[in-house]
N, C-alpha and C. Protein backbone atom coordinates (compact mmCIF):
# COMPACT_ATOMS: atom_id res chain seq x y z
N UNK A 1 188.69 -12.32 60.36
CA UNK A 1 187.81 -12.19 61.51
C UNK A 1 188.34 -11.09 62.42
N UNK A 2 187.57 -10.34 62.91
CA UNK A 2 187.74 -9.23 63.69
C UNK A 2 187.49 -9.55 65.01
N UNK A 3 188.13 -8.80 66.26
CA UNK A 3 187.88 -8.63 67.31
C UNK A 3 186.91 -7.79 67.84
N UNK A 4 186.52 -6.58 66.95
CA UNK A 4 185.70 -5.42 67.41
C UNK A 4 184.03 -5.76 66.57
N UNK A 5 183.82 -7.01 65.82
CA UNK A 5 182.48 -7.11 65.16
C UNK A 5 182.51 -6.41 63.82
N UNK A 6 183.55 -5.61 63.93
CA UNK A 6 183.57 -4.72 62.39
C UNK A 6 184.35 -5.35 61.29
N UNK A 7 184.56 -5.47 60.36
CA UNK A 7 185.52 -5.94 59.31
C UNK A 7 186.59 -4.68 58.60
N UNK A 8 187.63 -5.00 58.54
CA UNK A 8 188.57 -3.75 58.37
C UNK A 8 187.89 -2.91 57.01
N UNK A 9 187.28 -3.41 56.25
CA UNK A 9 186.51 -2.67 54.85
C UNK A 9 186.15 -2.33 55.57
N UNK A 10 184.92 -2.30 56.41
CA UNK A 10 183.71 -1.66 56.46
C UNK A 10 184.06 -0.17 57.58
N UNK A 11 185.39 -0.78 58.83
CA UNK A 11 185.89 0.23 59.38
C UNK A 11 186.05 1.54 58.31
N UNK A 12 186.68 0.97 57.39
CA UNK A 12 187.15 2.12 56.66
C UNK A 12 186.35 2.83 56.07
N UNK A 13 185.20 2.75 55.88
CA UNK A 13 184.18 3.14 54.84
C UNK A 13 183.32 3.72 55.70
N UNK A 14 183.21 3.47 57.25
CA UNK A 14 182.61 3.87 58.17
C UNK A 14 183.54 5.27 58.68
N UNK A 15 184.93 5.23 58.42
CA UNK A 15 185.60 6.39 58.36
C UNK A 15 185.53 7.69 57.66
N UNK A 16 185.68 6.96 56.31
CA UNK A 16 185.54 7.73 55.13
C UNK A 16 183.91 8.35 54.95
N UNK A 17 182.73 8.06 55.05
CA UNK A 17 181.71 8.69 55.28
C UNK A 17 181.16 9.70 55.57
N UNK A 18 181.91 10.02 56.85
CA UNK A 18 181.66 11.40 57.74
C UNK A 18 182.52 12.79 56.51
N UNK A 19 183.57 12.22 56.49
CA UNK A 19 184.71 13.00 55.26
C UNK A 19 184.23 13.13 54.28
N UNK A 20 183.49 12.24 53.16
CA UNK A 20 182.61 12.57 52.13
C UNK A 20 181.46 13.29 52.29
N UNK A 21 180.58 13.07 53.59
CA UNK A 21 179.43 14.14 53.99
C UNK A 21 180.02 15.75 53.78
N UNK A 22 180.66 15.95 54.61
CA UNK A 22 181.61 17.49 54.58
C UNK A 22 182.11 18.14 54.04
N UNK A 23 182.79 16.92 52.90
CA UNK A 23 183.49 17.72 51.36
C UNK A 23 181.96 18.11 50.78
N UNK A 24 180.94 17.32 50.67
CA UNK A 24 180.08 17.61 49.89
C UNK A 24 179.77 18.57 50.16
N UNK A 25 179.05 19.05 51.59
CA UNK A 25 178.39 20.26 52.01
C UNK A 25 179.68 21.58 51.62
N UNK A 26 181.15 21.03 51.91
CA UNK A 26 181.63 22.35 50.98
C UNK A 26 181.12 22.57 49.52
N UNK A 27 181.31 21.71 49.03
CA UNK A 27 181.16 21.68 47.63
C UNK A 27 180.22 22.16 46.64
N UNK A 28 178.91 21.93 47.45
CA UNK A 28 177.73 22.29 47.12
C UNK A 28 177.47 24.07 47.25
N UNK A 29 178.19 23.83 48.73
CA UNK A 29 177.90 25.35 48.88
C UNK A 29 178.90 26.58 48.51
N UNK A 30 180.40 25.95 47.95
CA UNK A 30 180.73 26.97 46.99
C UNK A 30 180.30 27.08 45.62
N UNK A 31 179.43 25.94 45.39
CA UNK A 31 178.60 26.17 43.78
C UNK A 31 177.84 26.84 44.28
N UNK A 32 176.80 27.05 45.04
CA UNK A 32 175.69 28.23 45.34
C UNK A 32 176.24 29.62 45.97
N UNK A 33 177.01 29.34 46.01
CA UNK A 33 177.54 30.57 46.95
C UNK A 33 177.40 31.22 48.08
N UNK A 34 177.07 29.72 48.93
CA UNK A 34 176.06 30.44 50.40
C UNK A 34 176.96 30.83 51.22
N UNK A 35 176.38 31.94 52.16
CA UNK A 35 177.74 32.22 53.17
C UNK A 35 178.55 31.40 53.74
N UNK A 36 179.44 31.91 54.43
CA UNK A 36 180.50 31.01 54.99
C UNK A 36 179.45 29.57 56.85
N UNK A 37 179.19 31.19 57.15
CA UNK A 37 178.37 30.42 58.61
C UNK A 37 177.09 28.90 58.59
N UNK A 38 176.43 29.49 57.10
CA UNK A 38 175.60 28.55 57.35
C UNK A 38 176.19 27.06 55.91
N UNK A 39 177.29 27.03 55.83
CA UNK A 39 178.24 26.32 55.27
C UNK A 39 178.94 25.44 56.63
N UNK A 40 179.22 26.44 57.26
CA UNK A 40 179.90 25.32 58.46
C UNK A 40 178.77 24.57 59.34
N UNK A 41 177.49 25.77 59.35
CA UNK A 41 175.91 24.74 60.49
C UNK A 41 175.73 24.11 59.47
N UNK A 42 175.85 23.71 58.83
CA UNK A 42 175.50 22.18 57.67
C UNK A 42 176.47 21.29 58.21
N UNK A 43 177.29 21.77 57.50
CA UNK A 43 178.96 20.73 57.95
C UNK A 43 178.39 19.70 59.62
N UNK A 44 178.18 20.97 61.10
CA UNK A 44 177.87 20.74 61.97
C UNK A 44 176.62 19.89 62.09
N UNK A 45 175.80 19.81 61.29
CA UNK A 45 174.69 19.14 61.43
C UNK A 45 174.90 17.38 60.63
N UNK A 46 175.67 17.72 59.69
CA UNK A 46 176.27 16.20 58.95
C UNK A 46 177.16 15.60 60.12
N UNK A 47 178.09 16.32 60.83
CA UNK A 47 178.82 15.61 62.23
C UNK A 47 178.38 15.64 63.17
N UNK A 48 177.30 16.04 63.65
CA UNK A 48 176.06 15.72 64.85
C UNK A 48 175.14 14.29 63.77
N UNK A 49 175.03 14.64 62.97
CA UNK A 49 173.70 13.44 62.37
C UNK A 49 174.59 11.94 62.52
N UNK A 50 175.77 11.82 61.63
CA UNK A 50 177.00 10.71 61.63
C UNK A 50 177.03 10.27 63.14
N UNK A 51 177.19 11.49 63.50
CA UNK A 51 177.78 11.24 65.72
C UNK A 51 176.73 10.04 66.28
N UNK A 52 175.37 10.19 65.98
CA UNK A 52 174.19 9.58 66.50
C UNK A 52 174.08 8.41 65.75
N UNK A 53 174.07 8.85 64.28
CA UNK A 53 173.80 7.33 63.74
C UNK A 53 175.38 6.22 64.25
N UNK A 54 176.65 6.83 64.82
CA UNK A 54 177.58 5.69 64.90
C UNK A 54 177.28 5.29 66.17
N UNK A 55 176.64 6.36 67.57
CA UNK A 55 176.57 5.96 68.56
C UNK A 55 175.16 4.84 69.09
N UNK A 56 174.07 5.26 68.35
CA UNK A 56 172.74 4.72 68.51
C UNK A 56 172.14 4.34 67.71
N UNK A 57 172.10 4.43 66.58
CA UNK A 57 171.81 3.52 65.26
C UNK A 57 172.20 2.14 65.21
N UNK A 58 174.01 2.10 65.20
CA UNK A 58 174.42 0.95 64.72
C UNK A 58 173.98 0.11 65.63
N UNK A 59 174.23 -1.48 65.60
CA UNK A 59 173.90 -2.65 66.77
C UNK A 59 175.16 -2.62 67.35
N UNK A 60 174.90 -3.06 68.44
CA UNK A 60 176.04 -2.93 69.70
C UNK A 60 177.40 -3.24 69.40
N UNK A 61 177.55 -4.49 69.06
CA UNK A 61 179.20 -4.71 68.79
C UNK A 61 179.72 -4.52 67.90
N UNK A 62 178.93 -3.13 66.72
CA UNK A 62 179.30 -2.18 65.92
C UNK A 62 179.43 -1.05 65.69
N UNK A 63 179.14 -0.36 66.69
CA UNK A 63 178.90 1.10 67.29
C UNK A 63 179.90 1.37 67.35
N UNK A 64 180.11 2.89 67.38
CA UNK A 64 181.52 2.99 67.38
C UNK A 64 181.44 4.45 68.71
N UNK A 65 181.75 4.07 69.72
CA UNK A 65 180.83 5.91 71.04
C UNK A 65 182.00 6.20 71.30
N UNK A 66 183.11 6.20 70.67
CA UNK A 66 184.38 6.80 70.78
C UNK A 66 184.67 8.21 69.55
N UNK A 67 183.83 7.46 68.25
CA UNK A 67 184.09 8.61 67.02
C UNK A 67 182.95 8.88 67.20
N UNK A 68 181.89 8.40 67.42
CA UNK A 68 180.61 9.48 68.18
C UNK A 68 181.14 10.67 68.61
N UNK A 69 181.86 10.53 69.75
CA UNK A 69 181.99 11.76 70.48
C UNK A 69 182.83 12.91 69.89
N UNK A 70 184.01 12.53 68.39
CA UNK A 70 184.44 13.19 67.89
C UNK A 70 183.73 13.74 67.11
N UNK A 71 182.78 13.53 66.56
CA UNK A 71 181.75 14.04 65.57
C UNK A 71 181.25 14.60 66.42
N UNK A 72 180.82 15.02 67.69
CA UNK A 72 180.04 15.42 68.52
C UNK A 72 181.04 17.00 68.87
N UNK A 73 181.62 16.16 68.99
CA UNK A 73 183.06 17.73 69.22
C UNK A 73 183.55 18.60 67.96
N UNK A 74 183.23 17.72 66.96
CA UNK A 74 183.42 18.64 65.59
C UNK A 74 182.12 19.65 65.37
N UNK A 75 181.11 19.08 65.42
CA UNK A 75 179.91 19.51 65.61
C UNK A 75 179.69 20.71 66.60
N UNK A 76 180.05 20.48 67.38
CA UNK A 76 180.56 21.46 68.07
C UNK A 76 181.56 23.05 67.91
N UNK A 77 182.27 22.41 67.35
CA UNK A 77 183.73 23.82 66.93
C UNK A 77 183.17 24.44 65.61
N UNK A 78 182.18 23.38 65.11
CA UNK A 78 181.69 23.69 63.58
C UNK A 78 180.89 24.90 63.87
N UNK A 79 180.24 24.94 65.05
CA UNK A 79 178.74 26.01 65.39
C UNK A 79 179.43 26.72 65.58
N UNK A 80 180.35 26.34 66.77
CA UNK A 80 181.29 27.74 67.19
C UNK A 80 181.74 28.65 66.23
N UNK A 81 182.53 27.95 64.94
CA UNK A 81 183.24 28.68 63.96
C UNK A 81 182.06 29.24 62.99
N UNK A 82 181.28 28.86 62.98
CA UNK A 82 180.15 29.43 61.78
C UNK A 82 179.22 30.64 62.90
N UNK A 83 179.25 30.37 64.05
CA UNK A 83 178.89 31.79 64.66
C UNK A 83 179.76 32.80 65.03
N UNK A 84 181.47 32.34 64.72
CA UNK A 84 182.34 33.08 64.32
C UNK A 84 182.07 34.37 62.90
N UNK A 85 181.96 33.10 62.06
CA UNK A 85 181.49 33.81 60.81
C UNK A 85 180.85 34.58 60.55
N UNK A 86 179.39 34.45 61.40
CA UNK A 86 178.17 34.99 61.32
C UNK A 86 178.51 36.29 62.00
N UNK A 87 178.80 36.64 62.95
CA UNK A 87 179.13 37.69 63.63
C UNK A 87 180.35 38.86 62.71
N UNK A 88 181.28 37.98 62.49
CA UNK A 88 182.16 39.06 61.44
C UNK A 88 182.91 37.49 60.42
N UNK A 89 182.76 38.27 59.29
CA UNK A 89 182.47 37.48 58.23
C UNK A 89 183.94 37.87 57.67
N UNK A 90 184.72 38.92 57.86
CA UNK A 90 186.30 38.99 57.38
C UNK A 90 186.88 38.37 57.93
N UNK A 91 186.75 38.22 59.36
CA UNK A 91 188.12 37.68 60.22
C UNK A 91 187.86 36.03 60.42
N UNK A 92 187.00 34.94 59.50
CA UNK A 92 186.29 34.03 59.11
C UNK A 92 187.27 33.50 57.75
N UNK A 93 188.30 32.78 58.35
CA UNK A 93 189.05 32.50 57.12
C UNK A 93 188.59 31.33 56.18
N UNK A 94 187.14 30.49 56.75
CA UNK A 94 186.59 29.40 56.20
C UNK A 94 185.66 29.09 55.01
């Protein structure tokens, strides 16, 4: 029995999720070969989409608006760095 409504499996799997979204969008997109920038606005859009479904999706005493906001901030550095990219695509080590 948990204190937070969550069960330690499901914490974890609720962890691991966001991490499997991201490998994929690499993954996919070094099989196609898409640029670097719109490789990371994917990435950014899988950690904005995760951010919402942990903050406002889940039911209340399973929500999680703490890793919301980290997905929200990854989401964030993700745009930043892929309009890094987009702008100059050498100095883009991603």
């Amino acid at each position: 029995m948990s204190h937070t409504g969550v069960e330690v499996f499901d914490f974890l799997l609720y962890t691991i999720y966001p991490v499997i979204g991201i490998f994929l969008v690499e993954i996919v997109s070094r099989l196609v070969k898409s640029p670097k920038w719109i490789k990371l606005w994917i990435q950014a859009i899988v950690s904005i989409g995760f951010g919402i479904y942990y903050w406002f999706i889940l039911p209340a005493p399973q929500n999680f608006p703490l890793t919301a906001m980290v997905m929200f901030a990854l989401g964030l550095a993700l745009i930043y760095q892929g309009r890094r990219a987009k702008i100059s695509p050498d100095k883009s080590p991603y």
